[in-house]
Each structure stands twice: as C-alpha cells, then as structure tokens.
N, C-alpha and C. Protein backbone atom coordinates (compact mmCIF):
# COMPACT_ATOMS: atom_id res chain seq x y z
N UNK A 1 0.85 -1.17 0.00
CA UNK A 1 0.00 0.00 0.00
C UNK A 1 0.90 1.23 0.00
N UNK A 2 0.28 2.35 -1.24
CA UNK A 2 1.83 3.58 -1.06
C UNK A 2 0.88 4.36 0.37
N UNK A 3 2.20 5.60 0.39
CA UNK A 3 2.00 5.96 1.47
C UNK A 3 0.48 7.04 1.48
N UNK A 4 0.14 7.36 0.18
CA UNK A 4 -0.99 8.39 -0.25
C UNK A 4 -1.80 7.48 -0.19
N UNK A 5 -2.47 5.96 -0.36
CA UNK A 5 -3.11 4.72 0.04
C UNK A 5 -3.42 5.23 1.32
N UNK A 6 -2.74 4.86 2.07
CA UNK A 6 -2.77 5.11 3.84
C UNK A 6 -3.08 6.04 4.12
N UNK A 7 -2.59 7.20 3.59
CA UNK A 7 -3.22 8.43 4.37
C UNK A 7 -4.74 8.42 4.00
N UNK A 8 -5.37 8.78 2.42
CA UNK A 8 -6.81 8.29 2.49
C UNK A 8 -7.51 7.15 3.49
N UNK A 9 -6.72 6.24 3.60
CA UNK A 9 -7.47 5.43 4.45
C UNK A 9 -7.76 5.79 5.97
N UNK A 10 -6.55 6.57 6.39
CA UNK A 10 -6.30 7.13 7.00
C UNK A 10 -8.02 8.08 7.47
N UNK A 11 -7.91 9.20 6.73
CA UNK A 11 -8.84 9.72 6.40
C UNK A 11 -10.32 9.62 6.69
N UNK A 12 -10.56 8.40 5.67
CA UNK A 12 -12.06 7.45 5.51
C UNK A 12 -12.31 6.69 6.92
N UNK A 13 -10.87 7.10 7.35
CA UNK A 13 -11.19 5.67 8.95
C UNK A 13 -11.83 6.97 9.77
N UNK A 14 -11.08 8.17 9.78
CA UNK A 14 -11.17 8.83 11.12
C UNK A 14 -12.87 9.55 10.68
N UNK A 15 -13.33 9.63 9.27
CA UNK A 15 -14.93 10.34 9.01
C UNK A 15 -16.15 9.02 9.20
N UNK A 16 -15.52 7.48 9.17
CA UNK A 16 -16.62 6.68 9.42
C UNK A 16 -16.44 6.98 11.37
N UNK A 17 -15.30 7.14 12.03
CA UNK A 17 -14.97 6.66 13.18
C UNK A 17 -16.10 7.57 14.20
N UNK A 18 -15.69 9.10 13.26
CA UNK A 18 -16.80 10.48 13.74
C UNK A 18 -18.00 10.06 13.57
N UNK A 19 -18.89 9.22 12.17
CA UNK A 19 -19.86 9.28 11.95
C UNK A 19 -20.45 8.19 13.16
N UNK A 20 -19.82 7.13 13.13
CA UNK A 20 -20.22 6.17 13.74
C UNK A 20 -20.20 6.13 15.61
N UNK A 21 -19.33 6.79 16.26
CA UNK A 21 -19.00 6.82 17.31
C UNK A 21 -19.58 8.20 17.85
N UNK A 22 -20.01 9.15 17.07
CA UNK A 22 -20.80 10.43 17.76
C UNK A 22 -19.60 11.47 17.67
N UNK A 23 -18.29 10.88 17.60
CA UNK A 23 -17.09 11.94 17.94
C UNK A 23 -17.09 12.89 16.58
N UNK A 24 -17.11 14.31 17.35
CA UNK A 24 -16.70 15.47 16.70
C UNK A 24 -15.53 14.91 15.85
N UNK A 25 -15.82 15.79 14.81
CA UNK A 25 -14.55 15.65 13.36
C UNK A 25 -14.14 17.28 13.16
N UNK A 26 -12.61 17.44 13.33
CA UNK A 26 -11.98 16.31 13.48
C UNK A 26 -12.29 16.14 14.97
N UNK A 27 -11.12 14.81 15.03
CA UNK A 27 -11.01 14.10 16.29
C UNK A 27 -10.41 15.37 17.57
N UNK A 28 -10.42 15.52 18.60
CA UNK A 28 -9.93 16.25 19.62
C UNK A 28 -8.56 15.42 20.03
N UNK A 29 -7.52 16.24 20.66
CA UNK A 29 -6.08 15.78 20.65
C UNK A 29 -5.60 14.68 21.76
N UNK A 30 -6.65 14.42 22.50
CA UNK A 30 -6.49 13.00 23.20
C UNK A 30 -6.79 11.96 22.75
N UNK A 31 -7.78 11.89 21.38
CA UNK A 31 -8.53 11.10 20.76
C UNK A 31 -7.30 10.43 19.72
N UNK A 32 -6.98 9.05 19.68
CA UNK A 32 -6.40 8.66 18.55
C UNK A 32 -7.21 7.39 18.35
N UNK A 33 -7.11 6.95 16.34
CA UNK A 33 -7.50 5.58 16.18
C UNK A 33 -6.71 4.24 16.62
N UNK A 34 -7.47 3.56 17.04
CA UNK A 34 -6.43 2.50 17.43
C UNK A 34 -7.45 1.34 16.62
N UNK A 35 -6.59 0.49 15.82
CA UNK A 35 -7.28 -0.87 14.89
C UNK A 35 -7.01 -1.68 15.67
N UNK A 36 -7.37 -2.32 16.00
CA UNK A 36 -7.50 -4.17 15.76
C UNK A 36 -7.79 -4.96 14.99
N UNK A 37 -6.79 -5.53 14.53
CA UNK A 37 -7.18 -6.68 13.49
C UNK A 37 -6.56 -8.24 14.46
N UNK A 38 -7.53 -9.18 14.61
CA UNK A 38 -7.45 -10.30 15.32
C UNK A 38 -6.78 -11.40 14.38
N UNK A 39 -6.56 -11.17 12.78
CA UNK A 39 -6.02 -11.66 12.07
C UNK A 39 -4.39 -11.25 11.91
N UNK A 40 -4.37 -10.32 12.69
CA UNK A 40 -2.64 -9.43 12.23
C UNK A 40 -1.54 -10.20 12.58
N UNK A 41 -0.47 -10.80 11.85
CA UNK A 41 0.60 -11.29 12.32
C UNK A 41 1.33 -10.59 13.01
N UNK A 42 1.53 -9.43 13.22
CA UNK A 42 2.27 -8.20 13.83
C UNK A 42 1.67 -7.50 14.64
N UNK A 43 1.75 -6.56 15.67
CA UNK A 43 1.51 -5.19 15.93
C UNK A 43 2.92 -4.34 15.52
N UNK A 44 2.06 -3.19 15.13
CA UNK A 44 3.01 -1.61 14.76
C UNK A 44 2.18 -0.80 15.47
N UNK A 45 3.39 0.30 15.61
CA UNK A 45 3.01 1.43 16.03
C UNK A 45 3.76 2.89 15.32
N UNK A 46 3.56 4.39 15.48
CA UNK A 46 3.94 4.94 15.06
C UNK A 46 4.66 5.90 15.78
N UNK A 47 4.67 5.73 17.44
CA UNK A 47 4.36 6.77 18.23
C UNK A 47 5.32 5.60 19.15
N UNK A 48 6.52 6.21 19.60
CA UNK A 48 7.42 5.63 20.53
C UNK A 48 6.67 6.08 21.90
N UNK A 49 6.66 6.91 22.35
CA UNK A 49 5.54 7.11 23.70
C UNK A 49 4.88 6.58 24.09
N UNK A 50 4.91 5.31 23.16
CA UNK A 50 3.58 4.04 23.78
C UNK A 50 4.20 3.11 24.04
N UNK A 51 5.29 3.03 24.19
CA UNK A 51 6.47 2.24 24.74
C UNK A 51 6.83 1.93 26.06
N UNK A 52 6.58 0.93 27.17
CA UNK A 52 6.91 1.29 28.54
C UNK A 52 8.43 1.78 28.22
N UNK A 53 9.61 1.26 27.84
CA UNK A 53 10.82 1.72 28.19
C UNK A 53 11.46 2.15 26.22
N UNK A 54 12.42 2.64 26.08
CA UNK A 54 12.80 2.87 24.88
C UNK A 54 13.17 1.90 23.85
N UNK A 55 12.39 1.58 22.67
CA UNK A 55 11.94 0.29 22.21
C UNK A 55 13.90 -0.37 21.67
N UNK A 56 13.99 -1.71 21.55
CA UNK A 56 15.10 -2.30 21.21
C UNK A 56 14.99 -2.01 19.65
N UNK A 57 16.63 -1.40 19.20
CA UNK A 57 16.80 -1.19 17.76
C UNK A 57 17.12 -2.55 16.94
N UNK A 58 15.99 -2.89 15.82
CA UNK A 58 16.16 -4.09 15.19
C UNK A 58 16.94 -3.08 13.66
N UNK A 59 17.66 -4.29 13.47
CA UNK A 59 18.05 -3.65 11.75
C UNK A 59 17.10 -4.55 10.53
N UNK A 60 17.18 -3.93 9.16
CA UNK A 60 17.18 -4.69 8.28
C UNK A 60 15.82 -5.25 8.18
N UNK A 61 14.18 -4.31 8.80
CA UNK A 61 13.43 -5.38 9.30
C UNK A 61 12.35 -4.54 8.02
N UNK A 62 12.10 -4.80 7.23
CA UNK A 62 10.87 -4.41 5.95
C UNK A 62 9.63 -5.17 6.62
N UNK A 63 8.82 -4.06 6.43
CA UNK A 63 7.13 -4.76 6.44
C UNK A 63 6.52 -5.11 5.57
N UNK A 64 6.06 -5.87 5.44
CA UNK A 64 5.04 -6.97 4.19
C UNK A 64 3.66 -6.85 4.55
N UNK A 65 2.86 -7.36 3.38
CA UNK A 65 1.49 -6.88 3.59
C UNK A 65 1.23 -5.59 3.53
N UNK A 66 0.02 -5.22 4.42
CA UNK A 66 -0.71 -3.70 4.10
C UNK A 66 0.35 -2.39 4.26
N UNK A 67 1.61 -2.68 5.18
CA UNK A 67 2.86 -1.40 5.36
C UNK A 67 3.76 -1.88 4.67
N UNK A 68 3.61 -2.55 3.45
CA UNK A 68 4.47 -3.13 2.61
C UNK A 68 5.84 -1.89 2.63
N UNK A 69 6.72 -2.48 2.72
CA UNK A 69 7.78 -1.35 2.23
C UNK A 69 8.24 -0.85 3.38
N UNK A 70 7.97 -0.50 4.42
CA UNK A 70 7.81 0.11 5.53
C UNK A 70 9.26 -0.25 6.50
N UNK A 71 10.02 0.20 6.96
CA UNK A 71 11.02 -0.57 8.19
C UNK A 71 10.83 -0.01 9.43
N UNK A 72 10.54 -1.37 10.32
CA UNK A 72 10.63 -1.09 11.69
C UNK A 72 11.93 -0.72 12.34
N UNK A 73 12.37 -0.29 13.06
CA UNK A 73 13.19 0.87 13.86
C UNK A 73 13.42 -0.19 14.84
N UNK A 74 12.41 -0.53 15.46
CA UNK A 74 12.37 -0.90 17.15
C UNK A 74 11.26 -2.10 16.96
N UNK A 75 11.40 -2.19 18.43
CA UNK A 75 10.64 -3.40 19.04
C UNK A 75 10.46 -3.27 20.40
N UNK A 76 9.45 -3.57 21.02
CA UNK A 76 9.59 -3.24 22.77
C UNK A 76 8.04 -3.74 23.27
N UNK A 77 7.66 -3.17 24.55
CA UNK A 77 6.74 -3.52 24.96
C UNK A 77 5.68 -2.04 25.28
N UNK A 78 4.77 -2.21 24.40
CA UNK A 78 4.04 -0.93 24.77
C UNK A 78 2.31 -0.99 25.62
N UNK A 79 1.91 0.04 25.94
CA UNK A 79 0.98 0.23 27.30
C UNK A 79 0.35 1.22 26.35
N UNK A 80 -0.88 0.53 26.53
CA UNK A 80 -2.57 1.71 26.05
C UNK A 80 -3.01 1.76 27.29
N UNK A 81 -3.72 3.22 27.63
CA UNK A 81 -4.61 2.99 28.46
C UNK A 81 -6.32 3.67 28.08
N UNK A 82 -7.49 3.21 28.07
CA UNK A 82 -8.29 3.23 27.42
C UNK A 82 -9.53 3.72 28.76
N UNK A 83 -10.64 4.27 27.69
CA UNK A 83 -11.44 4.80 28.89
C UNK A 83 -13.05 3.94 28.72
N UNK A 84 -13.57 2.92 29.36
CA UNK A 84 -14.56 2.63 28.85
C UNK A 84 -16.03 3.21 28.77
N UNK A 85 -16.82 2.93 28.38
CA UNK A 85 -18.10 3.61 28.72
C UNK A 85 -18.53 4.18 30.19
N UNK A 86 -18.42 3.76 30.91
CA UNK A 86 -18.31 4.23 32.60
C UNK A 86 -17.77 5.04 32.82
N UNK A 87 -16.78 5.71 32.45
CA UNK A 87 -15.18 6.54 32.80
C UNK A 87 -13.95 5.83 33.52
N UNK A 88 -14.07 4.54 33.57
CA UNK A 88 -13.54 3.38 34.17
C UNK A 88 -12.00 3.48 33.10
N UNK A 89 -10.74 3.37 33.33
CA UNK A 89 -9.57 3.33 32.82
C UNK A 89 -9.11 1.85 33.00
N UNK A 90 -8.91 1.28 31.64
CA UNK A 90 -7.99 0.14 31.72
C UNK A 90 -7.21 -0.31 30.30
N UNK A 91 -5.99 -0.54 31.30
CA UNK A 91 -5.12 -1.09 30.49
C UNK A 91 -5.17 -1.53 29.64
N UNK A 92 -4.20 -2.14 28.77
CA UNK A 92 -3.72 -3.25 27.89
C UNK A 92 -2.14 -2.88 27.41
N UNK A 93 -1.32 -4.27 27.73
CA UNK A 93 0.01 -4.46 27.36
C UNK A 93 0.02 -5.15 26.09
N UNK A 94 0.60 -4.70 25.07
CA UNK A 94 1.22 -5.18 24.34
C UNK A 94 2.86 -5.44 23.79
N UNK A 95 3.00 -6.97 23.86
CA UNK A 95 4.76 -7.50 23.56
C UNK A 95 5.51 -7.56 22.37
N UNK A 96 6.05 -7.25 22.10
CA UNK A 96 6.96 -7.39 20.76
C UNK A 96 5.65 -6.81 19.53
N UNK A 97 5.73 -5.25 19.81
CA UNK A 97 5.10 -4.49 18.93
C UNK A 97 6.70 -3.63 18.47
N UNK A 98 6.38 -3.72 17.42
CA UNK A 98 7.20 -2.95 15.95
C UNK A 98 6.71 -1.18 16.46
N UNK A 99 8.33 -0.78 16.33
CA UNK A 99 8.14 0.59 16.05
C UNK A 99 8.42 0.84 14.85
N UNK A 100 7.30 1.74 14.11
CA UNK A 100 7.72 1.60 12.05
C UNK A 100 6.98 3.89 12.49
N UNK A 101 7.71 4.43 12.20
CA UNK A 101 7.75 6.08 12.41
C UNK A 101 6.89 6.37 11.56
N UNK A 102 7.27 5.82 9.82
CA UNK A 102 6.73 6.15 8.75
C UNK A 102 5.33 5.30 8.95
N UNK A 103 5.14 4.58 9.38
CA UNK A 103 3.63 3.85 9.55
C UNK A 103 2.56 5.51 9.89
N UNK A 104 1.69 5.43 8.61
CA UNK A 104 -0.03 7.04 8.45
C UNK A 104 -0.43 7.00 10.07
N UNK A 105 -0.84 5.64 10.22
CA UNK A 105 -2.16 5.66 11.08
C UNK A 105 -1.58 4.41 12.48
C-alpha cells in the first residue's frame, strides 16, 4: 500500500470513526484511532511514547502486507490505556510491537 493509500485510508477511517462513534470531526487531541485486526501477524506502532521503556533497535526489518515497504526501527513492549463507557480506565500491554515512524495511522 503507497504511502498516499494510507493516508486516504487514514482519512475514511477517522470520518466513518466520527460518523459512527458520535465523535466530533476532526477528532480532539487525546482522541487517537487504534485498529484491531485479530487476524494481524504483527503489531506496529507509530508513536514511541507508547512504549513502557525505549523500544530495542532491530536492523534490516521491511514490512510486508498492508505497510508493505515500511522498516521497523524498534521493538519493545508498549501500554494503552483506554477509557470505557463508565469513565472506568484500563489497560492493555502489548509484547513485541514494531516501532515503524513512517507507519499514516
């Protein structure tokens, strides 16, 4: 997928995300998309700050599939924290997630 691919998708994700979820468009600056795909061989990210500690530098590492082309930087263990319908805050850890910079979304 080029990188003008992604950003439209980009795009189309965050005007169904407004339409569908009630959220003002654009999004407000605490608000980011986060995907799940339960099929994904990988997690990526784009955003080192979601990293508990400063992610391990891999070399030589190209992404295949939908970030075709893409090289991950890093690798580490990163921390969401999420707000549910209640105002209730909880976690989720994720292990050996890819840091890829150039990754749109």
């Amino acid at each position: 997928m080029s990188v003008a691919t992604a950003k439209a998708l980009q795009m189309e994700l965050m005007r169904a995300s407004s339409t569908l979820s009630g959220f003002p468009t654009p999004m407000i600056p605490d608000e980011k998309i986060f995907i799940i795909d339960t099929g994904a061989s990988v997690t990526i990210t784009n955003s080192a700050t979601e990293f508990t500690s400063p992610p391990r530098f891999v070399q030589h590492t190209q992404l295949k599939g939908i970030a075709s082309g893409l090289t991950a930087r890093g690798i580490g263990t990163a921390l969401y924290t999420f707000k549910d319908d209640d105002g209730f805050l909880f976690q989720i850890v994720l292990h050996n997630v890819l840091f890829v910079p150039e990754l749109p979304i």
